[in-house]
PDB file of N, CA and C in Angstrom:
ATOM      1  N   UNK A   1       3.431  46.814 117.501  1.00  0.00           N
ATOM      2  CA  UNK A   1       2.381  45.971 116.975  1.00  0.00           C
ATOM      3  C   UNK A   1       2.674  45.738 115.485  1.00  0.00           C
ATOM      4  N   UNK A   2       2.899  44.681 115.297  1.00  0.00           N
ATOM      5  CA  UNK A   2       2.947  44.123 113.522  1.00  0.00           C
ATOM      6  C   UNK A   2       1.695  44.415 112.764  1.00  0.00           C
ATOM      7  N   UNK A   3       1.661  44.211 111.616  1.00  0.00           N
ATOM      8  CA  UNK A   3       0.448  43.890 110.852  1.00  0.00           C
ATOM      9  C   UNK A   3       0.081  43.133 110.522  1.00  0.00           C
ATOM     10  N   UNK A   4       0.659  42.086 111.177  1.00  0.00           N
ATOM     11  CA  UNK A   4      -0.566  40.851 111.709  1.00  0.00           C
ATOM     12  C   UNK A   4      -1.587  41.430 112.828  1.00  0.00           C
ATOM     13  N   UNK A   5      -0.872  41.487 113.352  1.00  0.00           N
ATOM     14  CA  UNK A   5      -1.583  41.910 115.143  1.00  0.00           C
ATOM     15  C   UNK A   5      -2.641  43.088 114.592  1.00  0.00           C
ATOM     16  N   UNK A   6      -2.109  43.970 114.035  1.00  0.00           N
ATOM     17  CA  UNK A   6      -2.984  45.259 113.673  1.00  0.00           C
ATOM     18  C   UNK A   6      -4.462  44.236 112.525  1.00  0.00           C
ATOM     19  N   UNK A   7      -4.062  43.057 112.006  1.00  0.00           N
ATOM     20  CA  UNK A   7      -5.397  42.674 111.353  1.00  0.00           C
ATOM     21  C   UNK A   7      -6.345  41.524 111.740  1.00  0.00           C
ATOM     22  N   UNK A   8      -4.767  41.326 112.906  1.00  0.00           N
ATOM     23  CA  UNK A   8      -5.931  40.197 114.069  1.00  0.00           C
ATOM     24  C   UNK A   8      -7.133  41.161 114.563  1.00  0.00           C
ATOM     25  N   UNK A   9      -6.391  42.332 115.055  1.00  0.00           N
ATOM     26  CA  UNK A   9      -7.254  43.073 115.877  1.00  0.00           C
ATOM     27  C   UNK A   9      -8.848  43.622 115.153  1.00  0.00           C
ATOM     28  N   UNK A  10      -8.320  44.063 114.047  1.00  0.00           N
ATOM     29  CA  UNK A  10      -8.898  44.351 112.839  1.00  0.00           C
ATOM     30  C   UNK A  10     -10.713  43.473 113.235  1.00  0.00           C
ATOM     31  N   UNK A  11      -9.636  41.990 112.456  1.00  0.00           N
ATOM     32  CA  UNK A  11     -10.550  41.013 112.103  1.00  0.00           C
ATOM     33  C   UNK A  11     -11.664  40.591 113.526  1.00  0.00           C
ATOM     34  N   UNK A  12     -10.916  40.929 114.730  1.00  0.00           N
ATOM     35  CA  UNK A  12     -11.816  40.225 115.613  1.00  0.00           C
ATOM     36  C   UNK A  12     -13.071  41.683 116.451  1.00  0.00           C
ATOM     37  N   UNK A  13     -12.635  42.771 115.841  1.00  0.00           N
ATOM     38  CA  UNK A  13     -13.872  44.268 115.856  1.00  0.00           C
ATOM     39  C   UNK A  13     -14.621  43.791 114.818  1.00  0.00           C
ATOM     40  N   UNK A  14     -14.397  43.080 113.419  1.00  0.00           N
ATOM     41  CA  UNK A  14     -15.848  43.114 112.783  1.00  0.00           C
ATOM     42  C   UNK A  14     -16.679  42.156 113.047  1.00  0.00           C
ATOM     43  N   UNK A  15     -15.533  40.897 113.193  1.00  0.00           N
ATOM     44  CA  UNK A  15     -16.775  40.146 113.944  1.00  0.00           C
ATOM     45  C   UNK A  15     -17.585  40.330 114.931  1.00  0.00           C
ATOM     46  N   UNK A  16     -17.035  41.204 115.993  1.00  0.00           N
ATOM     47  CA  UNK A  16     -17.990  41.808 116.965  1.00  0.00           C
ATOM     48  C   UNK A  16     -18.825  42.511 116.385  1.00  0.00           C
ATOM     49  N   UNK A  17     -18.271  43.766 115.783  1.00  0.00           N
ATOM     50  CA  UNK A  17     -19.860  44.660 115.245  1.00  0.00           C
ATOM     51  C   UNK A  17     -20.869  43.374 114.370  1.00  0.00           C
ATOM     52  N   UNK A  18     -20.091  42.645 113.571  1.00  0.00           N
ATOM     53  CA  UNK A  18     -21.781  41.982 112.856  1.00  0.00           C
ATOM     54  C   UNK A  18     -22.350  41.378 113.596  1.00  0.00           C
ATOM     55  N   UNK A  19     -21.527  40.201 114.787  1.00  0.00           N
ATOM     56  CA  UNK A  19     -22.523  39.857 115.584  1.00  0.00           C
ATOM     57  C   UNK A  19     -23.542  40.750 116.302  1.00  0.00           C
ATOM     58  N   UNK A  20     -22.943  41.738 116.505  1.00  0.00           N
ATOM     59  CA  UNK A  20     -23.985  42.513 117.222  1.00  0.00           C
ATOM     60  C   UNK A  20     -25.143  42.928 116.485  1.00  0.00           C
ATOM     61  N   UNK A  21     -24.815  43.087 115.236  1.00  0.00           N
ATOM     62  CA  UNK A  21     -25.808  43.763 114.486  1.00  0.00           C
ATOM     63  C   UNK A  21     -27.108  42.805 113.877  1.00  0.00           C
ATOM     64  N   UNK A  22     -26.514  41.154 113.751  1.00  0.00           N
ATOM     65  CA  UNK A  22     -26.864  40.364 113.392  1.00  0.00           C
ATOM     66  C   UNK A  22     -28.054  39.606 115.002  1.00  0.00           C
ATOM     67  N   UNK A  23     -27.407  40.303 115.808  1.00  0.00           N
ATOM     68  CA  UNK A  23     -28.352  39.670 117.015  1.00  0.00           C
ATOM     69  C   UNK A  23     -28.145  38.388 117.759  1.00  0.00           C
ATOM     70  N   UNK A  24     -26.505  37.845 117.162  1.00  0.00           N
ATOM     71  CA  UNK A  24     -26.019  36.927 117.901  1.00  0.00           C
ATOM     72  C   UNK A  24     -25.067  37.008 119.177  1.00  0.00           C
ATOM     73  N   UNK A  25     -25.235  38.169 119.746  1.00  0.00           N
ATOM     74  CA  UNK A  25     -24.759  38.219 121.078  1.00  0.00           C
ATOM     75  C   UNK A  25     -25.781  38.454 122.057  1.00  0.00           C
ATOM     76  N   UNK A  26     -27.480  38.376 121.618  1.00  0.00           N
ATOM     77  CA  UNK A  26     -28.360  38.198 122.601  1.00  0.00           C
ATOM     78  C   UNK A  26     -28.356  37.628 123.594  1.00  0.00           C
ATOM     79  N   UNK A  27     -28.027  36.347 123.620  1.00  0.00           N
ATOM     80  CA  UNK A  27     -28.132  35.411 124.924  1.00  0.00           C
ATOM     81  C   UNK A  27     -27.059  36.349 125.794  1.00  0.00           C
ATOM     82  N   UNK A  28     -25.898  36.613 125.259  1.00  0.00           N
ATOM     83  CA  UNK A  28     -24.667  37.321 126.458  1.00  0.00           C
ATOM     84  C   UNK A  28     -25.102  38.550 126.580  1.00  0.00           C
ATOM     85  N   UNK A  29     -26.374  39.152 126.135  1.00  0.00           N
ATOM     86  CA  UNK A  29     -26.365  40.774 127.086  1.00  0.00           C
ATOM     87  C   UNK A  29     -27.731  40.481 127.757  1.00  0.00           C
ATOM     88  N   UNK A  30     -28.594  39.274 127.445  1.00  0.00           N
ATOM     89  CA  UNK A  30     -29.764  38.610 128.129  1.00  0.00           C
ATOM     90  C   UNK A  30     -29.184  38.122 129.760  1.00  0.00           C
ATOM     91  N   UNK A  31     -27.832  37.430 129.640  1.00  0.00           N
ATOM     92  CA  UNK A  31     -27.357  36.623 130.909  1.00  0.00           C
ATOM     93  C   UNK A  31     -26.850  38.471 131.999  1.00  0.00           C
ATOM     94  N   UNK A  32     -25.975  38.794 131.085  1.00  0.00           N
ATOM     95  CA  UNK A  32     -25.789  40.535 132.076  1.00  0.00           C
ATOM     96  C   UNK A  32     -26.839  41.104 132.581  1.00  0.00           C
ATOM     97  N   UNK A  33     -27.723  41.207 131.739  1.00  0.00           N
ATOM     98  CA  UNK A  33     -29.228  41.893 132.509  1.00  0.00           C
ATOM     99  C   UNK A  33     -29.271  41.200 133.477  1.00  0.00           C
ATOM    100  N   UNK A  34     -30.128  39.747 133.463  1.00  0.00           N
ATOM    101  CA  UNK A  34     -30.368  39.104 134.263  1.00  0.00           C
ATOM    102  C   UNK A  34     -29.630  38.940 135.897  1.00  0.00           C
ATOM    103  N   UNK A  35     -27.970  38.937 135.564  1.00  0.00           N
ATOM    104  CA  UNK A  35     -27.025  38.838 136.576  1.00  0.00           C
ATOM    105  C   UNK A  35     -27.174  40.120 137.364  1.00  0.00           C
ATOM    106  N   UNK A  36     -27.818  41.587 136.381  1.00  0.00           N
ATOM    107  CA  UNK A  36     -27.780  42.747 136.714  1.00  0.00           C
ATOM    108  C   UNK A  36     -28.936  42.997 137.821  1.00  0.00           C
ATOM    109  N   UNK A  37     -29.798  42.675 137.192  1.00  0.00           N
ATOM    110  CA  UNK A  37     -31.370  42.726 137.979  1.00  0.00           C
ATOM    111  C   UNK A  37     -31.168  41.584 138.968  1.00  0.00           C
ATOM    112  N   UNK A  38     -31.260  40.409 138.722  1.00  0.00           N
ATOM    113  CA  UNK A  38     -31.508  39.335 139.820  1.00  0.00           C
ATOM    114  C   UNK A  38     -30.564  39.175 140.823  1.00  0.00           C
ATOM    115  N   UNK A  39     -29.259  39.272 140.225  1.00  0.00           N
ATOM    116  CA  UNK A  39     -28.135  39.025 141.151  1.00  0.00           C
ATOM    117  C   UNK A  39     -28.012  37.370 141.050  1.00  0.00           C
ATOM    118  N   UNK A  40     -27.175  37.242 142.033  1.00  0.00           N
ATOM    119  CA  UNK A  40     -26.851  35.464 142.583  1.00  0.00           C
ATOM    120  C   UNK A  40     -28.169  34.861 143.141  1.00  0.00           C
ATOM    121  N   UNK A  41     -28.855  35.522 144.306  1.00  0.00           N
ATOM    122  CA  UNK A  41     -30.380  35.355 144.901  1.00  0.00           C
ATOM    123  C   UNK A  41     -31.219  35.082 144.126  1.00  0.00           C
ATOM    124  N   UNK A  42     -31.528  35.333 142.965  1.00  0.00           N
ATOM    125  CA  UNK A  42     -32.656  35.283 141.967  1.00  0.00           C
ATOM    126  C   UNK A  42     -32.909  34.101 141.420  1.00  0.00           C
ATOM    127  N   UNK A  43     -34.355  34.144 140.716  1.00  0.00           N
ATOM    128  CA  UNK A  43     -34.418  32.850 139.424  1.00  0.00           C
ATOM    129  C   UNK A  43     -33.045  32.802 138.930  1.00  0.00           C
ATOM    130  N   UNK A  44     -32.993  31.498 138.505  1.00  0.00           N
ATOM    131  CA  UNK A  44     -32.099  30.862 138.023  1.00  0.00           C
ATOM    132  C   UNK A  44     -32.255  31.636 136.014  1.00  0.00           C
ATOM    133  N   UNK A  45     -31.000  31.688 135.479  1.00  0.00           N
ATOM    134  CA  UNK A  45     -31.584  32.408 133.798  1.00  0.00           C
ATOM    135  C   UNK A  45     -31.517  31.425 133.190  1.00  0.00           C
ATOM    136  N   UNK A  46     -32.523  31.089 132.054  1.00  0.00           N
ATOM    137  CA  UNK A  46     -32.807  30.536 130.587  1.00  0.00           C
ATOM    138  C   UNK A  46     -31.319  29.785 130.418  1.00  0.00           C
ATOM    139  N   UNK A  47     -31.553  28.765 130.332  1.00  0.00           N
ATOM    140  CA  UNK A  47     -30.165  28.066 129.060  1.00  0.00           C
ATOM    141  C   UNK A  47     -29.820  28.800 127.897  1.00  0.00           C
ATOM    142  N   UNK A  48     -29.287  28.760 127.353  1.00  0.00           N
ATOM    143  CA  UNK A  48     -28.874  29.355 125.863  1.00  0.00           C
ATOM    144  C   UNK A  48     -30.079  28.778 124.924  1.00  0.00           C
ATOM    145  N   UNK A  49     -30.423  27.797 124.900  1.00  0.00           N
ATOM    146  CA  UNK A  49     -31.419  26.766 124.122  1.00  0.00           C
ATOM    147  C   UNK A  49     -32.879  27.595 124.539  1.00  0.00           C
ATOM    148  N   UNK A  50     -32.847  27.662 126.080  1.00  0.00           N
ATOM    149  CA  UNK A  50     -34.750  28.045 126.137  1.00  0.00           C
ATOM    150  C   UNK A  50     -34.360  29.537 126.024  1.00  0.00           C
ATOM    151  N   UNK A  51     -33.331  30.282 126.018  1.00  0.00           N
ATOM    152  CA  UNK A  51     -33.269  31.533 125.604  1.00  0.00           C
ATOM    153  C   UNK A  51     -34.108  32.265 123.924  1.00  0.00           C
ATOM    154  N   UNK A  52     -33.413  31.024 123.122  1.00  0.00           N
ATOM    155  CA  UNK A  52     -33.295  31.099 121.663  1.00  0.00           C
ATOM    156  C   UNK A  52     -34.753  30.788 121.210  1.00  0.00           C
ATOM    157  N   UNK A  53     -35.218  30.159 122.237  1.00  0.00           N
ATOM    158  CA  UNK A  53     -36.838  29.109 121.822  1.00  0.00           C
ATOM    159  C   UNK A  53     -37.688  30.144 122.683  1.00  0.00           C
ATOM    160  N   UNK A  54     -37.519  31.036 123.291  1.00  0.00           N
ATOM    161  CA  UNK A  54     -38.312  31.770 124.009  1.00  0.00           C
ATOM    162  C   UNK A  54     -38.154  32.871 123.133  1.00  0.00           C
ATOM    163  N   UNK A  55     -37.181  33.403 122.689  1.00  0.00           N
ATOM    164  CA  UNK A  55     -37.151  34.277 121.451  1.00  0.00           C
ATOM    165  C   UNK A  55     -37.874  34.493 120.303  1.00  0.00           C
ATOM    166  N   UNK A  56     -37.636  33.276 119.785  1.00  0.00           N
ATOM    167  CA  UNK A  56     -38.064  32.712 118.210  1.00  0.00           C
ATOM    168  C   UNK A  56     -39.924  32.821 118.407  1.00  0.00           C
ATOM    169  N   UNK A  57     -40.008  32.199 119.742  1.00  0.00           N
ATOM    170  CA  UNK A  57     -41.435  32.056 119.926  1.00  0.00           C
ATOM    171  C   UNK A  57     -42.432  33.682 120.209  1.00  0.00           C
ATOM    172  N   UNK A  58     -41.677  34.467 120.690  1.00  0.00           N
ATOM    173  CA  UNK A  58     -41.849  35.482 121.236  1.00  0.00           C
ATOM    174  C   UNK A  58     -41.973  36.262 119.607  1.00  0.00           C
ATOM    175  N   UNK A  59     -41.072  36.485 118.538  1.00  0.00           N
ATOM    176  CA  UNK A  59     -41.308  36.618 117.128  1.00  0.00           C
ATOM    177  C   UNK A  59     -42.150  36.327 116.485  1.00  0.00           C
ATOM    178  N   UNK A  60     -42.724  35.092 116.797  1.00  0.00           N
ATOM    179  CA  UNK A  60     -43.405  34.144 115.686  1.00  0.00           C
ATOM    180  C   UNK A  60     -45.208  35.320 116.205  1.00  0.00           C
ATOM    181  N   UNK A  61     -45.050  35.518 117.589  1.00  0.00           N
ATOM    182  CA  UNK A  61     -46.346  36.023 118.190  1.00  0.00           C
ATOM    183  C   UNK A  61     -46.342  37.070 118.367  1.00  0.00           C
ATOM    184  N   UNK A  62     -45.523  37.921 117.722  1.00  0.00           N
ATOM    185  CA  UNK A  62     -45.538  39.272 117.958  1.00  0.00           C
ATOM    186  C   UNK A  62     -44.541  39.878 116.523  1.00  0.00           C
ATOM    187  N   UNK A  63     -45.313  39.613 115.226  1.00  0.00           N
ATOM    188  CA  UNK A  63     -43.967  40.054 114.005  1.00  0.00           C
ATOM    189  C   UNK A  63     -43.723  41.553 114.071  1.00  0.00           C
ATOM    190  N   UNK A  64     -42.832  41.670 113.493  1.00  0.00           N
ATOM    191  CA  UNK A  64     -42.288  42.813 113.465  1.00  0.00           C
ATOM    192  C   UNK A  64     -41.626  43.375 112.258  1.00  0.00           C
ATOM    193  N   UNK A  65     -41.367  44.615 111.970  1.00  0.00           N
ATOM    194  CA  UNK A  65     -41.090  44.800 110.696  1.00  0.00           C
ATOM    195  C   UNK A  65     -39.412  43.859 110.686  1.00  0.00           C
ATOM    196  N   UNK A  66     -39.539  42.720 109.722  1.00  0.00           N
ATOM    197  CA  UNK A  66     -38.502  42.127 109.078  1.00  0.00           C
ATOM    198  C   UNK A  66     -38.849  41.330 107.603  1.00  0.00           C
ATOM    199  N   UNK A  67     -37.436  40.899 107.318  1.00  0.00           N
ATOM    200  CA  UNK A  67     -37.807  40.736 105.712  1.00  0.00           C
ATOM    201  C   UNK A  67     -38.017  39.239 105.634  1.00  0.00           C
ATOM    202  N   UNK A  68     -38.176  38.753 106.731  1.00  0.00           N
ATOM    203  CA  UNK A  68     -39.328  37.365 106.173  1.00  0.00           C
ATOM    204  C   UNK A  68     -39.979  36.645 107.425  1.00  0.00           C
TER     205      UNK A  68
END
């Protein structure tokens, strides 16, 4: 492995941890649950869009400790 490769690798773990930390991999562990619990048989899951708007809305009516 070069050290390129060693800072590709690098570079593409932090972007994972901040997304995660940042809360932009919601919709993809929202769709796993869903696939988990419902299966193929089930409701159909949220778009990415009514995911984000069911979220935001779900915040707006229930705050929580954040900084704005």
């Amino acid at each position: 492995m070069t050290m390129l490769d060693v800072a590709r690798k690098g570079a593409r773990d932090l972007a994972w941890f901040v997304k995660g930390v940042m809360g932009e991999d919601a919709y993809e562990k929202y769709r796993e649950h869903h696939e988990s619990v419902h299966g193929e048989d089930g409701p159909p899951a949220m778009t990415k869009k009514e995911f984000w708007r069911d979220h935001t809305d779900r915040q707006e009516n229930n705050p929580e400790g954040r900084c704005c």
